[in-house]
C-alpha atoms as a PDB file:
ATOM      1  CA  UNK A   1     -15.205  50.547  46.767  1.00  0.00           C
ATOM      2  CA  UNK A   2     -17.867  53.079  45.680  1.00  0.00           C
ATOM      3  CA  UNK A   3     -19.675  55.300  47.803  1.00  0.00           C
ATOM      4  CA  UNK A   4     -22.880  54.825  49.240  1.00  0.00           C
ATOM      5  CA  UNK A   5     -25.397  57.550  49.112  1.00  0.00           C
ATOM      6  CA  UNK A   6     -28.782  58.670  47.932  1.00  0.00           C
ATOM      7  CA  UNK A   7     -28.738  60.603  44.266  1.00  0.00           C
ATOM      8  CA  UNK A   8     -31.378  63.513  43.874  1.00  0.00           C
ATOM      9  CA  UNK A   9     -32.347  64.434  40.721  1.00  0.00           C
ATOM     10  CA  UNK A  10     -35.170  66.632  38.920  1.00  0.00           C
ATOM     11  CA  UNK A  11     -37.326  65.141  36.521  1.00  0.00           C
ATOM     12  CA  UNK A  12     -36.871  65.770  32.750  1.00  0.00           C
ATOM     13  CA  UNK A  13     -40.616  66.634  32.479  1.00  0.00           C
ATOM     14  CA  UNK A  14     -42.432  68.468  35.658  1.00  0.00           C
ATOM     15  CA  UNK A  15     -45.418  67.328  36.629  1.00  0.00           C
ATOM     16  CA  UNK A  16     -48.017  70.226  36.352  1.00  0.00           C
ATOM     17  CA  UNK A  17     -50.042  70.321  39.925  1.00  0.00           C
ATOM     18  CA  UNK A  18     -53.113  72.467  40.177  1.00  0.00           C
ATOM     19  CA  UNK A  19     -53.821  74.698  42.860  1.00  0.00           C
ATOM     20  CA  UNK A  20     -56.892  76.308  43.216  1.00  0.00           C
ATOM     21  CA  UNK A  21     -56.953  79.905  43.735  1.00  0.00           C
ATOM     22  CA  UNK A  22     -60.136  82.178  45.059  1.00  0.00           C
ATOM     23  CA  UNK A  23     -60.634  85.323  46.738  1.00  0.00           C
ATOM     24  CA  UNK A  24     -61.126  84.796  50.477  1.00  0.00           C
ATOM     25  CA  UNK A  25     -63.768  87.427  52.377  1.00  0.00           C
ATOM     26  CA  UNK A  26     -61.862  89.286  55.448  1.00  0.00           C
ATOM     27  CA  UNK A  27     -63.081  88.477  59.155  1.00  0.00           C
ATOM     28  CA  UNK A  28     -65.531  90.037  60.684  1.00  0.00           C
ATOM     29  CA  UNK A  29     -64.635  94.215  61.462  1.00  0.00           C
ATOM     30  CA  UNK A  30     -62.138  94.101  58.501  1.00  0.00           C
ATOM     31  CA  UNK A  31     -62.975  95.325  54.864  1.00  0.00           C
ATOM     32  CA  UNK A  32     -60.841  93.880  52.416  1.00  0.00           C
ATOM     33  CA  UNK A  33     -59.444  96.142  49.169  1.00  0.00           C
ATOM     34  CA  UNK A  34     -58.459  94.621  46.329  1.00  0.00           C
ATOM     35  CA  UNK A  35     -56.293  96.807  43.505  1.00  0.00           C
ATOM     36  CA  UNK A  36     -54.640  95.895  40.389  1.00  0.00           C
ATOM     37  CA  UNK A  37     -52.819  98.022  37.778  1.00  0.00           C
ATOM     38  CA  UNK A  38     -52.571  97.041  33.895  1.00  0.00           C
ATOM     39  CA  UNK A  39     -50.002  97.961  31.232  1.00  0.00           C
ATOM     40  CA  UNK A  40     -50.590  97.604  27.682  1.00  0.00           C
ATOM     41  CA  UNK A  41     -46.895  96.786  26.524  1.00  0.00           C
ATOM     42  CA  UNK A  42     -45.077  98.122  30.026  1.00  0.00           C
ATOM     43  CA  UNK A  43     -44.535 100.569  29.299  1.00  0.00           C
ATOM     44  CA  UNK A  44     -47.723 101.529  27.697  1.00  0.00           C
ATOM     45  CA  UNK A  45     -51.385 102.341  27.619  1.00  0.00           C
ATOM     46  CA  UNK A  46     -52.030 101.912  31.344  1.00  0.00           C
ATOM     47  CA  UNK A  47     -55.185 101.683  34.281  1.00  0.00           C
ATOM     48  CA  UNK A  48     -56.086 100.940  37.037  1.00  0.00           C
ATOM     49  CA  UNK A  49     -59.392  99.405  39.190  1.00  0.00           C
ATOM     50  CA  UNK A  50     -60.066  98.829  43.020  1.00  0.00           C
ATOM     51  CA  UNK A  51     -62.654  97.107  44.751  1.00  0.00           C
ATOM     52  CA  UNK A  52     -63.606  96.728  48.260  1.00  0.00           C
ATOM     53  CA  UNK A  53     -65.666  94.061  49.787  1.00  0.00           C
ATOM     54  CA  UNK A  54     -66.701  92.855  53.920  1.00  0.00           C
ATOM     55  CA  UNK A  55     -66.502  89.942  55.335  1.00  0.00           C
ATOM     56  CA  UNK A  56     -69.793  88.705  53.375  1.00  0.00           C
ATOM     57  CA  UNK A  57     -68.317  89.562  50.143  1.00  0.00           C
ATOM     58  CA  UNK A  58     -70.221  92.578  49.697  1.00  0.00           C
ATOM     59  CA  UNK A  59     -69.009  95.322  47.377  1.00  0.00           C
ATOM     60  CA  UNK A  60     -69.267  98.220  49.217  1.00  0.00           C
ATOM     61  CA  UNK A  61     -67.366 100.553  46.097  1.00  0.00           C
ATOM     62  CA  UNK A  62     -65.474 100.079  42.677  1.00  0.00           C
ATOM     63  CA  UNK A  63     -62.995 102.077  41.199  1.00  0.00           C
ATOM     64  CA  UNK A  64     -61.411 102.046  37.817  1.00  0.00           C
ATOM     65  CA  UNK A  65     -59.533 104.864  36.200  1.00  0.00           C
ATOM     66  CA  UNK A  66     -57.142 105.451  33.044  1.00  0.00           C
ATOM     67  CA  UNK A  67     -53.572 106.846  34.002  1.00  0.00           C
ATOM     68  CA  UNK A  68     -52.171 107.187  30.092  1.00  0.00           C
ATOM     69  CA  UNK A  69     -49.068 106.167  29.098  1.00  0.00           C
ATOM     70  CA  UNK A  70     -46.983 104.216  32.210  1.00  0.00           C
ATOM     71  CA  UNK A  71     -46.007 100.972  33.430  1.00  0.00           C
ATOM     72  CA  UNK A  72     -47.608  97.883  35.262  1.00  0.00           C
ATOM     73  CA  UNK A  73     -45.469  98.797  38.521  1.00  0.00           C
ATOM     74  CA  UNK A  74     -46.745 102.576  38.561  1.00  0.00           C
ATOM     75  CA  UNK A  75     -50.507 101.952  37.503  1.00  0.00           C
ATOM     76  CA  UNK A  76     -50.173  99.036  40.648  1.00  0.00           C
ATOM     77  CA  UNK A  77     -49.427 102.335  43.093  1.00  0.00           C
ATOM     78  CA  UNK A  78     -51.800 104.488  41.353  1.00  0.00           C
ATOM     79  CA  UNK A  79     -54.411 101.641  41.605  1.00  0.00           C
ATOM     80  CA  UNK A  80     -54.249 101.839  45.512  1.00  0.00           C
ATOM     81  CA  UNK A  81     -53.818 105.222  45.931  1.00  0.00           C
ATOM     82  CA  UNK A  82     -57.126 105.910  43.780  1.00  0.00           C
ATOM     83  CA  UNK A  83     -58.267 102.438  46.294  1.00  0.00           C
ATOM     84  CA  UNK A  84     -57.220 104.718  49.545  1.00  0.00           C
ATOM     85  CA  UNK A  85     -58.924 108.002  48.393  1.00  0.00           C
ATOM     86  CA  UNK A  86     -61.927 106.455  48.014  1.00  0.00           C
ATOM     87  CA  UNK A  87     -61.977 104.581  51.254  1.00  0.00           C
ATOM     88  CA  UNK A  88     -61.697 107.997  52.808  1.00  0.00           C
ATOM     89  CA  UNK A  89     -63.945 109.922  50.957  1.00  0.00           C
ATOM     90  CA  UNK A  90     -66.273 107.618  51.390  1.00  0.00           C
ATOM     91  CA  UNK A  91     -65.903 108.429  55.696  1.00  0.00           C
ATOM     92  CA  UNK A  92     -65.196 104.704  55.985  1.00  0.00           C
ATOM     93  CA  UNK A  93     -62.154 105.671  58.092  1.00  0.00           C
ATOM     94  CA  UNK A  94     -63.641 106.043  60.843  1.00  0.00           C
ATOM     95  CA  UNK A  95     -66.424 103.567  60.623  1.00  0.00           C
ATOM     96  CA  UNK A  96     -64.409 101.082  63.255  1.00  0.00           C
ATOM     97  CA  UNK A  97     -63.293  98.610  60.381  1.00  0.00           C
ATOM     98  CA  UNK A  98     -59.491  97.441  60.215  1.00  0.00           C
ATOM     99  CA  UNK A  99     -58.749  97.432  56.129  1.00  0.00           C
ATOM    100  CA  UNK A 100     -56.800  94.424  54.879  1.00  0.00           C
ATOM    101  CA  UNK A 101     -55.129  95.457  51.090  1.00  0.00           C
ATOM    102  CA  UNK A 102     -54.610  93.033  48.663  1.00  0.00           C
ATOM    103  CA  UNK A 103     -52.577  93.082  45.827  1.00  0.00           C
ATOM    104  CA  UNK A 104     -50.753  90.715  43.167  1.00  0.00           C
ATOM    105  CA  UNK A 105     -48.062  92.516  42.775  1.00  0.00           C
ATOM    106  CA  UNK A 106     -45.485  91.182  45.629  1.00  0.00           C
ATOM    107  CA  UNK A 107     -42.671  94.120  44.965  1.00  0.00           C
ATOM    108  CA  UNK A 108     -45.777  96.922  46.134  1.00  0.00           C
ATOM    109  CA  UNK A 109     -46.384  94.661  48.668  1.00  0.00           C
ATOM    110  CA  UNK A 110     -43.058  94.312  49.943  1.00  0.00           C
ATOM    111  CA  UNK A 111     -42.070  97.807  49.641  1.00  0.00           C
ATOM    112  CA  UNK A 112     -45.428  98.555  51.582  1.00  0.00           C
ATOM    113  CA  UNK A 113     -44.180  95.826  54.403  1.00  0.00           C
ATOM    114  CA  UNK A 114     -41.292  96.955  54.503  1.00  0.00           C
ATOM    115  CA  UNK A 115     -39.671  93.832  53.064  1.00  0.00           C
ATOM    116  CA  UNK A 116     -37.509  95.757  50.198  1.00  0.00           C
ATOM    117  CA  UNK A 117     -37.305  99.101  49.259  1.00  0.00           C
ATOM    118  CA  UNK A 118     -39.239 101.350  47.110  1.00  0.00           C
ATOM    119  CA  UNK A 119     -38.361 100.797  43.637  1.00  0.00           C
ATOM    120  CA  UNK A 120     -37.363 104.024  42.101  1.00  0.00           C
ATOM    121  CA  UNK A 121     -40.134 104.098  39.287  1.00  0.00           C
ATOM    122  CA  UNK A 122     -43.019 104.359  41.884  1.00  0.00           C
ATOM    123  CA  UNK A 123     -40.880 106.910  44.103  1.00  0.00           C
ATOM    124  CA  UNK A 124     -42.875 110.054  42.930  1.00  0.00           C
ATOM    125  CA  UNK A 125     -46.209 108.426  43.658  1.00  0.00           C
ATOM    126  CA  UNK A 126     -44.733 106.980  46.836  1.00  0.00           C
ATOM    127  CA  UNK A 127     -45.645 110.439  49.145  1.00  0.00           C
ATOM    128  CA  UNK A 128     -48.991 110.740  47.544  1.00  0.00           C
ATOM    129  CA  UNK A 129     -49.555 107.143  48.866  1.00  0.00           C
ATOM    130  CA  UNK A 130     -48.213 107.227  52.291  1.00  0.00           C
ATOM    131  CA  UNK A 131     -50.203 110.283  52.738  1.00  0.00           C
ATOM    132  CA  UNK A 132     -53.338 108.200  52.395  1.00  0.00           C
ATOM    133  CA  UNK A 133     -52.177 105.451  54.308  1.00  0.00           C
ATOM    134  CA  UNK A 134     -52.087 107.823  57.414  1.00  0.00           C
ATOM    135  CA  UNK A 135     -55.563 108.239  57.453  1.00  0.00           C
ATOM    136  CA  UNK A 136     -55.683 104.221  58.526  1.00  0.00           C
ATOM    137  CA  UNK A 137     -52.335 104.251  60.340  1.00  0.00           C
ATOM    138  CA  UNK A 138     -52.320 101.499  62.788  1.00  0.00           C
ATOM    139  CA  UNK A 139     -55.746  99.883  61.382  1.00  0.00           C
ATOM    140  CA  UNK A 140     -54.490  98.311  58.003  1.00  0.00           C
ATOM    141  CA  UNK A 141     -52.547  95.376  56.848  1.00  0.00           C
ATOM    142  CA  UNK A 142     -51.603  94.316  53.341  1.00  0.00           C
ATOM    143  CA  UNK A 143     -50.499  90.724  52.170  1.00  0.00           C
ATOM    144  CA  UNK A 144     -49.623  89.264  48.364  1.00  0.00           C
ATOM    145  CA  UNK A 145     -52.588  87.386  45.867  1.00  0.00           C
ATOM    146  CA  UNK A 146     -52.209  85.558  42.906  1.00  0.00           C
ATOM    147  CA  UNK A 147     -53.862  87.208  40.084  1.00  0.00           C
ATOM    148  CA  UNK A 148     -56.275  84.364  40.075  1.00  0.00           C
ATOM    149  CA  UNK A 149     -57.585  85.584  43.034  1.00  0.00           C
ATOM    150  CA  UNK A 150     -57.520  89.059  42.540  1.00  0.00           C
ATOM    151  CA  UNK A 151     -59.962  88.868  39.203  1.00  0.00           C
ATOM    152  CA  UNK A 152     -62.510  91.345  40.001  1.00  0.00           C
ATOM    153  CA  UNK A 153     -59.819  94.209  40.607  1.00  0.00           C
ATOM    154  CA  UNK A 154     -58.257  93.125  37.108  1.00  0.00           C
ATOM    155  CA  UNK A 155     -60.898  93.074  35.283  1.00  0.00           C
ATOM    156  CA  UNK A 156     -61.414  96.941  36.739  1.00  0.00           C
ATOM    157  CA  UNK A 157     -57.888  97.693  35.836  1.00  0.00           C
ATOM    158  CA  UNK A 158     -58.292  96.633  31.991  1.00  0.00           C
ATOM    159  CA  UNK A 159     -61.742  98.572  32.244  1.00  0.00           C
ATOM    160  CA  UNK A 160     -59.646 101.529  33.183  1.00  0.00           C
ATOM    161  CA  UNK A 161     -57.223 101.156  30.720  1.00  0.00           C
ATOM    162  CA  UNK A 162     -59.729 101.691  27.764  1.00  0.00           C
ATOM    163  CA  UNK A 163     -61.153 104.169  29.535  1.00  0.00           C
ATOM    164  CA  UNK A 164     -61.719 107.928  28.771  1.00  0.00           C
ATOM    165  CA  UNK A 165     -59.735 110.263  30.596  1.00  0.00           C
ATOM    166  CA  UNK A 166     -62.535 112.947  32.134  1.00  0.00           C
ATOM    167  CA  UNK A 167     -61.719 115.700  33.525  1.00  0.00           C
ATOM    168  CA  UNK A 168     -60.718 114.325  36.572  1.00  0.00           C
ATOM    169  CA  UNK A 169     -59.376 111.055  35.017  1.00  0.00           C
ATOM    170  CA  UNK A 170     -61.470 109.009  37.235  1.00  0.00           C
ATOM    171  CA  UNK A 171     -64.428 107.100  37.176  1.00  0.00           C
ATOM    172  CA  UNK A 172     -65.886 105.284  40.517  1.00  0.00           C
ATOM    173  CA  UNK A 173     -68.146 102.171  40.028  1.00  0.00           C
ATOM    174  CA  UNK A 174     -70.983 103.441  42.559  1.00  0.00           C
ATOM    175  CA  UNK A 175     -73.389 105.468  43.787  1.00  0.00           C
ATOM    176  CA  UNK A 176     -75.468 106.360  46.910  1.00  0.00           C
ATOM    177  CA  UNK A 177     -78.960 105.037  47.435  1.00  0.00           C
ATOM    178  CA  UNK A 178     -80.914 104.582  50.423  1.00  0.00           C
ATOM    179  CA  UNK A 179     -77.217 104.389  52.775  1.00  0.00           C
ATOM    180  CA  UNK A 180     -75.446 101.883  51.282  1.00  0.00           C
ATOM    181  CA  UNK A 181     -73.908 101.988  48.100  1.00  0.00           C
ATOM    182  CA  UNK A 182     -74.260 100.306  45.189  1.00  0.00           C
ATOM    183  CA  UNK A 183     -71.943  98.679  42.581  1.00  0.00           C
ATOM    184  CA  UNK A 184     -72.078  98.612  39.008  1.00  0.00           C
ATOM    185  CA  UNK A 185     -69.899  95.921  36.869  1.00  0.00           C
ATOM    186  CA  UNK A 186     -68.826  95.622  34.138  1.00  0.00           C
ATOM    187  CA  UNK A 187     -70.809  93.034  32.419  1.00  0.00           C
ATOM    188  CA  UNK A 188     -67.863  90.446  32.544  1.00  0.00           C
ATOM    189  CA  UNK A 189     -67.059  91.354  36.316  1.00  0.00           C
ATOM    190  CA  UNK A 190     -71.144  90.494  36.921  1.00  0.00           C
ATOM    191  CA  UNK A 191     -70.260  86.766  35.748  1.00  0.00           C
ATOM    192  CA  UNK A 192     -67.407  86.715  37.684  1.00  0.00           C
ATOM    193  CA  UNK A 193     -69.125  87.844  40.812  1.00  0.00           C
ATOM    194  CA  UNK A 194     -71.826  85.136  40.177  1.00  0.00           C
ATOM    195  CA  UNK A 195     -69.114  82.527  40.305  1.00  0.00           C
ATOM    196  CA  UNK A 196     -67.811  83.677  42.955  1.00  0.00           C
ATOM    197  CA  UNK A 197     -71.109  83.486  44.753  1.00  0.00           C
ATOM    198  CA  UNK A 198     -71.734  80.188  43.403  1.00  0.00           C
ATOM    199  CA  UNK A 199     -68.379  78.864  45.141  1.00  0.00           C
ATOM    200  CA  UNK A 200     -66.505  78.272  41.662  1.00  0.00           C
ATOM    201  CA  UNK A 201     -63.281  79.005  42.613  1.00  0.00           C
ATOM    202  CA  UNK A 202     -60.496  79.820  39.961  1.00  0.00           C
ATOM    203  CA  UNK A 203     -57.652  77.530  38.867  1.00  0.00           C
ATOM    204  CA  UNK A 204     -53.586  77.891  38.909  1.00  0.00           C
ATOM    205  CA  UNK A 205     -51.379  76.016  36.980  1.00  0.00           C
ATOM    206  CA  UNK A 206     -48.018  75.836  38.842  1.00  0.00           C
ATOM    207  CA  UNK A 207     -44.995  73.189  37.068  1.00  0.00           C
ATOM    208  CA  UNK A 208     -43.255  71.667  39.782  1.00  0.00           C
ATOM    209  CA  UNK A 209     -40.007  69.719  39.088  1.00  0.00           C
ATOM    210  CA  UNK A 210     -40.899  66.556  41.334  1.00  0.00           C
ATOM    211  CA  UNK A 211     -37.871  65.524  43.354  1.00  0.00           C
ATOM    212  CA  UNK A 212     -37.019  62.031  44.255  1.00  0.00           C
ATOM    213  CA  UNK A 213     -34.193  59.869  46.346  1.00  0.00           C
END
């Protein structure tokens, strides 16, 4: 007599559900940096861009900045340690804010939590960055994005990959004016910023193999 049982099986053809994907504003006494690095061919032409917001979505500062010729992985560290410097200079560490840092790259933000370890690639950048971090020891936390919702700080980190490389090899997205500064986008990022204003929220295409009894 055969046995009795229930059969799983995948699909041939996975259904395609969509998930929609935005960036969400901190809570209140947190700002919330966003960073993304971009490789053209990995490794290749490379940059970086930052952005930092509050809990109403303000942009408080920008960053975007060429690194030459590296991969995605590196210009991702470089990306939050130009992110970190900035936050600093800018005497925001001691302004009573926790920061929350975002990226879409889950291997920096594992090795960051501790999760894994550091890849070896992004071990020579990796004292330069912890010796930012210890300006906000104790007040940070980081967590993982998808890229759909990290589309302002891409969009800085392609700017920064055509970029000129000044003297210093860095150019920040604001300026001083009346105690608060103020942003300037790129063109494209001032769309996307609307949007986001506007509540249109950005879409993810995930294929799911559907499973059934």
């Amino acid at each position: 007599m055969p046995a009795v049982g229930h059969r799983r099986h995948h699909d041939r053809h996975p259904k395609k559900v969509r998930e929609w994907v935005r960036w969400v504003a901190p809570e209140p006494g947190w700002l919330k940096l966003n960073t993304d690095g971009a490789s053209k061919g990995n490794p290749g032409k490379s940059g970086g861009g930052s952005i930092l917001r509050d809990h109403q979505g303000n942009v408080i500062f920008t960053t975007y900045r060429s690194y030459g010729f590296q991969t995605a992985l590196v210009a991702e560290c470089l990306a939050l340690i130009d992110g970190l410097e900035s936050f600093s200079d800018l005497g925001l560490v001691d302004s009573g804010f926790r920061l929350f840092i975002e990226s879409d790259s889950m291997i920096l933000v594992n090795a960051l939590s501790g999760i894994s370890g550091v890849p070896e690639e992004i071990q020579f950048c990796w004292p330069l960055l912890h010796y930012w971090l210890h300006f906000v020891y104790g007040k940070f936390d980081v967590g993982h994005v998808y890229r759909e919702g990290n589309t302002e700080a891409d969009l800085l980190a392609n700017k920064g990959v055509i970029a000129e490389e000044g003297v210093d090899g860095q150019t920040r997205g604001y300026r001083w004016t009346n105690k608060c500064w103020t942003c300037y986008f790129p063109t494209s990022m001032c769309r996307w910023q609307e949007q986001r204003d506007r509540g249109y929220p950005c879409s993810l295409h995930k294929n799911l193999g559907h499973m059934r009894n």
